[in-house]
PDB file of N, CA and C in Angstrom:
ATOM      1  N   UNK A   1      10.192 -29.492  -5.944  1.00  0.00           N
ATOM      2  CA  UNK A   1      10.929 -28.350  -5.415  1.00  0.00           C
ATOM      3  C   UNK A   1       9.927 -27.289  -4.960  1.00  0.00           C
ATOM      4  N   UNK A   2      10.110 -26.813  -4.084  1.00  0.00           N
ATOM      5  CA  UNK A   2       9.014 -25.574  -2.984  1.00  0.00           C
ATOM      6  C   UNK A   2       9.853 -24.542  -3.356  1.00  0.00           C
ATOM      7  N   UNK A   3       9.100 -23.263  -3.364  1.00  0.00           N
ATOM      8  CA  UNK A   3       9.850 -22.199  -3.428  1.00  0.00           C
ATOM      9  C   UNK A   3       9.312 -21.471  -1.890  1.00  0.00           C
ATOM     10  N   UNK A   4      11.141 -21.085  -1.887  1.00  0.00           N
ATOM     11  CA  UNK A   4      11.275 -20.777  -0.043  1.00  0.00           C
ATOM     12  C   UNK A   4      10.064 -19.890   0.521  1.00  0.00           C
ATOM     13  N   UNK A   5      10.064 -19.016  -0.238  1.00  0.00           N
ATOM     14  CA  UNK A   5       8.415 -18.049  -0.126  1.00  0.00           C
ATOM     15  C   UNK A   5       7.177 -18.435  -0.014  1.00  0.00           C
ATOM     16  N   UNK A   6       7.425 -19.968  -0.588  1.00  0.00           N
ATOM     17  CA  UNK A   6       5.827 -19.894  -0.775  1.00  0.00           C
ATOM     18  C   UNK A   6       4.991 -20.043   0.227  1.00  0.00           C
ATOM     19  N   UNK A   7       5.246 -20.223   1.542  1.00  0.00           N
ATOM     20  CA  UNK A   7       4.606 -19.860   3.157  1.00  0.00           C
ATOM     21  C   UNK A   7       4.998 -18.884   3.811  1.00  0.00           C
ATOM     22  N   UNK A   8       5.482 -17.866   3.405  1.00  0.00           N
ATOM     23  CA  UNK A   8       6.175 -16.681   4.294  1.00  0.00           C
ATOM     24  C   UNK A   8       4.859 -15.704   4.402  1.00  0.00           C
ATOM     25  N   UNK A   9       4.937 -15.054   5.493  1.00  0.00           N
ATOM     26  CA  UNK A   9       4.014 -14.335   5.561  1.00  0.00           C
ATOM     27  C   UNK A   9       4.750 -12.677   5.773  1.00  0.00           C
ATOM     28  N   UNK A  10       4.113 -11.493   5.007  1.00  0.00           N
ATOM     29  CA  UNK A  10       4.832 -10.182   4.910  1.00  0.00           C
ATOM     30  C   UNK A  10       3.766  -9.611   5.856  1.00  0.00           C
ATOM     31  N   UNK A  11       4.478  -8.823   6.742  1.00  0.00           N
ATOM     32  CA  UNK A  11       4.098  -7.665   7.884  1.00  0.00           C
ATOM     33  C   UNK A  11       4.527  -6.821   7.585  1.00  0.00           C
ATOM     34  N   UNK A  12       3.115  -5.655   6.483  1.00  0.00           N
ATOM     35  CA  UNK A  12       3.086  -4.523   6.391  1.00  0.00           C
ATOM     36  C   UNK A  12       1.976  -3.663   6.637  1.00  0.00           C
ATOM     37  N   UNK A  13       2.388  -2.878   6.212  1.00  0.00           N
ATOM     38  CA  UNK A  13       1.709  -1.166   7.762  1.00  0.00           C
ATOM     39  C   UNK A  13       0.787  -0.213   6.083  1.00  0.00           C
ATOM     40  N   UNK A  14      -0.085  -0.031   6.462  1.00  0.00           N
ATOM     41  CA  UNK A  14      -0.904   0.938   5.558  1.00  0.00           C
ATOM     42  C   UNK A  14      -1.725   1.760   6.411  1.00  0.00           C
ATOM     43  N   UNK A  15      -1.296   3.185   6.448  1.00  0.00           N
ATOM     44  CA  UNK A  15      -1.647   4.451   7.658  1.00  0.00           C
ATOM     45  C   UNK A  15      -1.752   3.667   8.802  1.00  0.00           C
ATOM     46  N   UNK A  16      -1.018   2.949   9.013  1.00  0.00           N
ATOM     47  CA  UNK A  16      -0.719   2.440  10.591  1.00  0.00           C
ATOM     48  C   UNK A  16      -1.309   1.319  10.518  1.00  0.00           C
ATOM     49  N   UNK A  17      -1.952   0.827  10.125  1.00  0.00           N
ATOM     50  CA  UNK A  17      -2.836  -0.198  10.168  1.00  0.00           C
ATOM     51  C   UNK A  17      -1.645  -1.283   9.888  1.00  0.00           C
ATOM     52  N   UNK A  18      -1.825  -2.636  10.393  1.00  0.00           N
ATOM     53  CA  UNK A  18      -1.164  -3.546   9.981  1.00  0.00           C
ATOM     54  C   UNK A  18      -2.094  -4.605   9.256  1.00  0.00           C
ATOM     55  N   UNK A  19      -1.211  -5.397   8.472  1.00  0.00           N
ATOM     56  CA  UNK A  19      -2.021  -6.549   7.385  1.00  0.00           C
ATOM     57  C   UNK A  19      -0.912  -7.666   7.534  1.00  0.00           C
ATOM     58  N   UNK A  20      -1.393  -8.560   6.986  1.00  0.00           N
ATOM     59  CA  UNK A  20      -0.126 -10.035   6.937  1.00  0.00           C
ATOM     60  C   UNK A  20      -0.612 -10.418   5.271  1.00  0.00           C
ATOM     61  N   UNK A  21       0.287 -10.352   4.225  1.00  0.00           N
ATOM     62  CA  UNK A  21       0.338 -10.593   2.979  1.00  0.00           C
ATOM     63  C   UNK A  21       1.089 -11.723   2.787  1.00  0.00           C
ATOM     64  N   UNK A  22       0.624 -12.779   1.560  1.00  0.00           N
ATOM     65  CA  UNK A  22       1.385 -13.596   1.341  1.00  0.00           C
ATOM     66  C   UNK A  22       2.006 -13.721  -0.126  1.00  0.00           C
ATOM     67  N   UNK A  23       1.668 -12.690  -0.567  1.00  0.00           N
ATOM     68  CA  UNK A  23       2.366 -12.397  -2.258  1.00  0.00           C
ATOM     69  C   UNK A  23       3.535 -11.662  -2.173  1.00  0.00           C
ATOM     70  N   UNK A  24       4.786 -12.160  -2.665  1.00  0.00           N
ATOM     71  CA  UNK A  24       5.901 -11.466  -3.079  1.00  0.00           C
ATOM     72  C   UNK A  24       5.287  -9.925  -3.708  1.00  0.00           C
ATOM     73  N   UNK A  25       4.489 -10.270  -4.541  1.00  0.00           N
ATOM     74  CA  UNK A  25       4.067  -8.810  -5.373  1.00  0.00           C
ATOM     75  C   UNK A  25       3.059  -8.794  -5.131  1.00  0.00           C
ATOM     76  N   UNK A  26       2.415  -7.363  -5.354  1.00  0.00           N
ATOM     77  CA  UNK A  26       1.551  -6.820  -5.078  1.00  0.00           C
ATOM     78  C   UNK A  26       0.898  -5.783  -6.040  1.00  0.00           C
ATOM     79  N   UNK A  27       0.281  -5.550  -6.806  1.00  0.00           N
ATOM     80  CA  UNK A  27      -0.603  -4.392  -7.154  1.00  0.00           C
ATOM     81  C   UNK A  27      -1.188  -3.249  -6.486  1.00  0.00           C
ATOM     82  N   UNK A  28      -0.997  -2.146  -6.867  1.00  0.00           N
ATOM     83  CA  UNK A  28      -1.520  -0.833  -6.501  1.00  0.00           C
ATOM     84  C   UNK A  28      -2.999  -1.318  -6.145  1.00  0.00           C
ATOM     85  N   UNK A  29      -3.379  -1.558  -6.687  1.00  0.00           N
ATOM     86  CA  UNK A  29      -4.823  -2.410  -6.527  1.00  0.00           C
ATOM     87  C   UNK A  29      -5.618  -3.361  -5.691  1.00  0.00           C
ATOM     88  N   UNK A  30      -4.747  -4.396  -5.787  1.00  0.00           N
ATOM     89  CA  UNK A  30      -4.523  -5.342  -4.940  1.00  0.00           C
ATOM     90  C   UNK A  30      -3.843  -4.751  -3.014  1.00  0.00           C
ATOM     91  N   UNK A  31      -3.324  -3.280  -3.167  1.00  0.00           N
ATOM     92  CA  UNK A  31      -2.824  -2.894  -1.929  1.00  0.00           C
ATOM     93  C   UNK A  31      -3.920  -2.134  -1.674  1.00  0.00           C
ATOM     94  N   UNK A  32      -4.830  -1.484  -2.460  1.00  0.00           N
ATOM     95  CA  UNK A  32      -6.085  -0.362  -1.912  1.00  0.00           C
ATOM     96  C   UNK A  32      -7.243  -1.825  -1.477  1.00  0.00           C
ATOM     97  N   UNK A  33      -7.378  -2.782  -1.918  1.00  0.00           N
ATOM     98  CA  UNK A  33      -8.048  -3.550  -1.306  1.00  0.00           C
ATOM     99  C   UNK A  33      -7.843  -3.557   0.226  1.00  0.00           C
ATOM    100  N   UNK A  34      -6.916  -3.715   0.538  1.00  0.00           N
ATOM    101  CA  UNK A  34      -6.755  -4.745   1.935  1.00  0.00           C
ATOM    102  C   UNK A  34      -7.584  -3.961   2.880  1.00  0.00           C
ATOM    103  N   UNK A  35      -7.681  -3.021   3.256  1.00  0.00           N
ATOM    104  CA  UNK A  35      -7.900  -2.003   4.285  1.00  0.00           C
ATOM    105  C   UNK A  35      -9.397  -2.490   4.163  1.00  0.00           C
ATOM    106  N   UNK A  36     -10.133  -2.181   5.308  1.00  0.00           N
ATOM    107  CA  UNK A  36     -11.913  -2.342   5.378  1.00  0.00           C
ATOM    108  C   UNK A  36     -12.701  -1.469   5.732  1.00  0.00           C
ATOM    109  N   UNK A  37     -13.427  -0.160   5.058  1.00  0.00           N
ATOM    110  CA  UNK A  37     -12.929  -0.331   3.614  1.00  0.00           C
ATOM    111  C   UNK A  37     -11.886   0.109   2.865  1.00  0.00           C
ATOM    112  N   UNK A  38     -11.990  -0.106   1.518  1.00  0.00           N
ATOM    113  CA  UNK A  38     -10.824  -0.311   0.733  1.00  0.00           C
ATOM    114  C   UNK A  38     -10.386   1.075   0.226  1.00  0.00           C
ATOM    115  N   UNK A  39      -9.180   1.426   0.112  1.00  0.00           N
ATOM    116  CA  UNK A  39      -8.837   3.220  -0.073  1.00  0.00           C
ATOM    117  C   UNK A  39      -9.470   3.398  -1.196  1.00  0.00           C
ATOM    118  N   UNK A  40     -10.217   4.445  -0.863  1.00  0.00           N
ATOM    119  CA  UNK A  40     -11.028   5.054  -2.545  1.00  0.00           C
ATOM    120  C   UNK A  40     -10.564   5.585  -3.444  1.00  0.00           C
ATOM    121  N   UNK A  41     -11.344   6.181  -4.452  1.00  0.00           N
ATOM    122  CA  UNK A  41     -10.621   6.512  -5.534  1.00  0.00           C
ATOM    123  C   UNK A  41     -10.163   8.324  -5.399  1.00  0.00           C
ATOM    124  N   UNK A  42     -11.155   8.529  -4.152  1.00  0.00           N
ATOM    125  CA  UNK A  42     -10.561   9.984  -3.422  1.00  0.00           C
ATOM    126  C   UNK A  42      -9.182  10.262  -2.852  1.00  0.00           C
ATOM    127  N   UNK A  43      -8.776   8.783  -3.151  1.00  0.00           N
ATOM    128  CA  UNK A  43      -6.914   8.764  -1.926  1.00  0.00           C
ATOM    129  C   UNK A  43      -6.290   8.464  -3.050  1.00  0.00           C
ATOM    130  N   UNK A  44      -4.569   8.833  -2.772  1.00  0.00           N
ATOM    131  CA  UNK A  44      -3.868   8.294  -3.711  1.00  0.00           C
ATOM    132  C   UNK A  44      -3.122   7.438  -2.310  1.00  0.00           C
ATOM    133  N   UNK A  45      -2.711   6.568  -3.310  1.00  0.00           N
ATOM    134  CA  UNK A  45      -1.385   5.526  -1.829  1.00  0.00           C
ATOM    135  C   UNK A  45      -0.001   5.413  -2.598  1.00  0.00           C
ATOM    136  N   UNK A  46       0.694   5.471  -0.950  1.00  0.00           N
ATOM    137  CA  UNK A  46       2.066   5.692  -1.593  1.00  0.00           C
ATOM    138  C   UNK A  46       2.591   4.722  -1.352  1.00  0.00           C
ATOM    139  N   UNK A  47       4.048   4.389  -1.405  1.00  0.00           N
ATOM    140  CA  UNK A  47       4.816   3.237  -0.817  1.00  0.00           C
ATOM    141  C   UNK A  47       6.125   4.512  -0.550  1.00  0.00           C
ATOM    142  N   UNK A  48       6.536   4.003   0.743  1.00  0.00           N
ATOM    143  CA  UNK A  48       7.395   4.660   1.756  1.00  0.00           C
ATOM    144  C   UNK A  48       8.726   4.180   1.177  1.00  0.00           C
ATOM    145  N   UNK A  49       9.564   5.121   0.853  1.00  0.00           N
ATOM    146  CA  UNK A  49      11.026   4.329   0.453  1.00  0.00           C
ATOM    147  C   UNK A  49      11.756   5.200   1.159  1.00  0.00           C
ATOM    148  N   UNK A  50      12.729   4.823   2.031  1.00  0.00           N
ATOM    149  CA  UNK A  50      13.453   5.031   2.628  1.00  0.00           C
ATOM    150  C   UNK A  50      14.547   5.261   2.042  1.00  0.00           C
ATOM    151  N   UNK A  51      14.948   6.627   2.390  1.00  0.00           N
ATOM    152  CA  UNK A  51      16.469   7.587   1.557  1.00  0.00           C
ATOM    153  C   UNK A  51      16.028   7.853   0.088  1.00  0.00           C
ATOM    154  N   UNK A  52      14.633   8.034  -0.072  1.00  0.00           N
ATOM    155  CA  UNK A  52      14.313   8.446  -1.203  1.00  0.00           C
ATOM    156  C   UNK A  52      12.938   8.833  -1.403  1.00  0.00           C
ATOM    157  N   UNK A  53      12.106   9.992  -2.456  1.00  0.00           N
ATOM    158  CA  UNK A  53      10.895  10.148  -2.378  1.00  0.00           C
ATOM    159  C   UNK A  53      10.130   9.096  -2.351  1.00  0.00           C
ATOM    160  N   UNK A  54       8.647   9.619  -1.798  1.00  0.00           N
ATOM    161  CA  UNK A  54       8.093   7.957  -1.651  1.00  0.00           C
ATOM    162  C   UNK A  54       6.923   8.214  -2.699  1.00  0.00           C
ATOM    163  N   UNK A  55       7.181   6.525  -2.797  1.00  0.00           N
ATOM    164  CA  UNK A  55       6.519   6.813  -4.645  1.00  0.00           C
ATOM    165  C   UNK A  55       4.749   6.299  -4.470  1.00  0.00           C
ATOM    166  N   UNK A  56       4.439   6.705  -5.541  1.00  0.00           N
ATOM    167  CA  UNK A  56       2.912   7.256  -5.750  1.00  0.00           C
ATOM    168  C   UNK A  56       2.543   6.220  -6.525  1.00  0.00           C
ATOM    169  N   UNK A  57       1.416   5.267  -6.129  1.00  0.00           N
ATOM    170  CA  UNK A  57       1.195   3.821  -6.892  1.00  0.00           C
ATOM    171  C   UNK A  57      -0.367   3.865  -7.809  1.00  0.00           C
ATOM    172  N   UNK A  58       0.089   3.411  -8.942  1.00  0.00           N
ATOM    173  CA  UNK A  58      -1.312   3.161  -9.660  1.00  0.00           C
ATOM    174  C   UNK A  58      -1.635   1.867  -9.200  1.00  0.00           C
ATOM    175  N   UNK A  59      -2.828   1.589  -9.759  1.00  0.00           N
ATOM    176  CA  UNK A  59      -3.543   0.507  -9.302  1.00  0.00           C
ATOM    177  C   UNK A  59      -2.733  -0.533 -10.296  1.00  0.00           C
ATOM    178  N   UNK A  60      -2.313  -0.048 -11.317  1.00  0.00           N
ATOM    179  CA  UNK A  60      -1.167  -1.559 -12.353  1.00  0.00           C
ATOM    180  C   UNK A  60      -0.136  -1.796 -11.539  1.00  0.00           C
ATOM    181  N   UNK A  61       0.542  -0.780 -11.290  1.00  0.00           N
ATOM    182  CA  UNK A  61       2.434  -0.609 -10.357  1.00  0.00           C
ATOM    183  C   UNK A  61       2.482  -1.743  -9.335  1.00  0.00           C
ATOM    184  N   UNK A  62       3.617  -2.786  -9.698  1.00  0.00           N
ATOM    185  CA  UNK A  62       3.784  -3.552  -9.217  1.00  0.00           C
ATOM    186  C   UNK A  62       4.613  -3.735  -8.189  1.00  0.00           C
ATOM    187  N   UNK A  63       4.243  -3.842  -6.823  1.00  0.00           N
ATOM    188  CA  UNK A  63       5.375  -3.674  -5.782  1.00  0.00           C
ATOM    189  C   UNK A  63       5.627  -4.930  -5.531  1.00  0.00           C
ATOM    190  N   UNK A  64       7.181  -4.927  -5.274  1.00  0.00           N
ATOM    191  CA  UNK A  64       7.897  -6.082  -4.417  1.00  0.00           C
ATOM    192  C   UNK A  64       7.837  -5.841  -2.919  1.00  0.00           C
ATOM    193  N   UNK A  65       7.189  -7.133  -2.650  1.00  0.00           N
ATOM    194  CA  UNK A  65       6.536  -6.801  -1.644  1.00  0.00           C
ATOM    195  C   UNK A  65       7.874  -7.209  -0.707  1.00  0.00           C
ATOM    196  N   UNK A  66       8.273  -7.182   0.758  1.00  0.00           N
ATOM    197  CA  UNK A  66       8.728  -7.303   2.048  1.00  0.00           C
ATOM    198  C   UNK A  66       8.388  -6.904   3.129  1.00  0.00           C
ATOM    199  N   UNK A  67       9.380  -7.545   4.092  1.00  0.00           N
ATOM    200  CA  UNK A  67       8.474  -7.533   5.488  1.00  0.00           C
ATOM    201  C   UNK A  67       8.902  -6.436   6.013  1.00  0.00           C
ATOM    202  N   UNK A  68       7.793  -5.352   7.050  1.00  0.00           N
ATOM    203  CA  UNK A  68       7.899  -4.458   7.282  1.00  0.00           C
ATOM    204  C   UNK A  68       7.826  -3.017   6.452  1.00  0.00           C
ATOM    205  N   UNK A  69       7.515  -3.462   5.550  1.00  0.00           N
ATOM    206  CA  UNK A  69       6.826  -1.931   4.539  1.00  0.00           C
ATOM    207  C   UNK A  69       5.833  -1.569   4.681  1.00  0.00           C
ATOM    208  N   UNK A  70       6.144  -0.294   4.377  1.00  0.00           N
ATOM    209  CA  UNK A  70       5.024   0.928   4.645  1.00  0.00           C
ATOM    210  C   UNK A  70       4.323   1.497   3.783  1.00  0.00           C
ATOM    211  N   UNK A  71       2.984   1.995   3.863  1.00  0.00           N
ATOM    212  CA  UNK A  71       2.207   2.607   2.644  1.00  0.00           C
ATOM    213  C   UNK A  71       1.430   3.791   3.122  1.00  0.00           C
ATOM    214  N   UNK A  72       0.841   4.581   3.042  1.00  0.00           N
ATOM    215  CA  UNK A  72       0.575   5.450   3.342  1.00  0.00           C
ATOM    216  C   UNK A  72      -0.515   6.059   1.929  1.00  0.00           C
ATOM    217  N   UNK A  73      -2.081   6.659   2.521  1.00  0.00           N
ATOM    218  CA  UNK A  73      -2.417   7.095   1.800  1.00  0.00           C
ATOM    219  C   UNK A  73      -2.803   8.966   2.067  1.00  0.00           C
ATOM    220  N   UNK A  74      -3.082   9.605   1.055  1.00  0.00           N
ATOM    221  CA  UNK A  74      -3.304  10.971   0.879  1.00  0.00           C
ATOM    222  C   UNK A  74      -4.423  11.768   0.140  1.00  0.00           C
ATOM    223  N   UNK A  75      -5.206  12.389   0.355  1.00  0.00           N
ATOM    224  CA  UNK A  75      -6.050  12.916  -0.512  1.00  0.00           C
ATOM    225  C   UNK A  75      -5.759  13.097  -2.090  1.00  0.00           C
ATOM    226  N   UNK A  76      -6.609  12.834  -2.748  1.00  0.00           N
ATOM    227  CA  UNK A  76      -5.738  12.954  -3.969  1.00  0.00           C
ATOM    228  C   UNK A  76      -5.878  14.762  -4.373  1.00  0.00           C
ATOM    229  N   UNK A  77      -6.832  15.374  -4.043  1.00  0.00           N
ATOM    230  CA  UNK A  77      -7.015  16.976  -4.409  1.00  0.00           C
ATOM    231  C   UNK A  77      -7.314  17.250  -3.076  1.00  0.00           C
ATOM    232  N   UNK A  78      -6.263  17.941  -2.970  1.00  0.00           N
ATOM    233  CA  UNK A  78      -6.372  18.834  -1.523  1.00  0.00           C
ATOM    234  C   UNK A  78      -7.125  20.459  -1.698  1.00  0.00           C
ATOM    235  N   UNK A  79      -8.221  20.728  -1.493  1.00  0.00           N
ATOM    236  CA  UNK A  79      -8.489  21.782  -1.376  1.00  0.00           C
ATOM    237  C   UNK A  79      -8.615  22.646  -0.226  1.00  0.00           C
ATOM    238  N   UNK A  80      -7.905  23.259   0.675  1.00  0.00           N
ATOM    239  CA  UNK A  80      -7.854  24.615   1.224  1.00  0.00           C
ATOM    240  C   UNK A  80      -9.109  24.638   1.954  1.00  0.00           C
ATOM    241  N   UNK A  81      -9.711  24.688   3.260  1.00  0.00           N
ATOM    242  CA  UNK A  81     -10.759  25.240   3.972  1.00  0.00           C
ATOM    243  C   UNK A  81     -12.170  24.303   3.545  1.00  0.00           C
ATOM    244  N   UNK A  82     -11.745  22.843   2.880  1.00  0.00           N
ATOM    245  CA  UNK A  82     -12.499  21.968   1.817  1.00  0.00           C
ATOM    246  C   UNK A  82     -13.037  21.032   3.427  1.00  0.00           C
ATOM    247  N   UNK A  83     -14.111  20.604   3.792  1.00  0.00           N
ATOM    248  CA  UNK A  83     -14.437  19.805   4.947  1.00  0.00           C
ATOM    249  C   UNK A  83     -14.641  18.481   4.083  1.00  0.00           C
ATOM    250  N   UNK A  84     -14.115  17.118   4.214  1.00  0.00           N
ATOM    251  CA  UNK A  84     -14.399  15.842   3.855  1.00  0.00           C
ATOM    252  C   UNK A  84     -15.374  15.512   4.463  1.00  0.00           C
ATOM    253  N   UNK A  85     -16.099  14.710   3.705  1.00  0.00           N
ATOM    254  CA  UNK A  85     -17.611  14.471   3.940  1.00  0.00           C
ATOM    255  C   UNK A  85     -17.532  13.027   4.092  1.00  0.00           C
TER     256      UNK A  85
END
């Protein structure tokens, strides 16, 4: 017996960027990887939920992954008149 997933490929978006994933789930962790390079420990990343705040992922937080989701990352300390280096 195959499970229907187990060749599907997920088309999702991280700050615009697109990736092709093949894990149902995903790790906070496992999602700061993908990007080249990988979001630092200066960003926090979110996952985009639609009709609701969008939630703020540790590197444990396990997302269910699908096609067409969004992630988005953010400074983690925003300081005021602060230039990123």
């Amino acid at each position: 017996m195959t499970n229907k997933h187990e060749n599907h490929e997920f088309h999702i978006k991280i700050d615009r960027e697109h990736f092709t994933v093949h894990q149902q789930q995903m790790t906070g962790a496992e999602l700061r990887a993908l990007p080249n390079p990988p979001v630092g420990e200066k960003w926090d990343l979110y996952e985009v939920v639609p009709g609701h705040s969008d939630r703020l992922l540790s590197d444990n937080d396990v997302v269910e992954i699908h096609d067409g989701q969004r992630f988005f990352t953010a400074p983690r300390h925003i300081n005021p008149g602060m230039v990123e280096e």
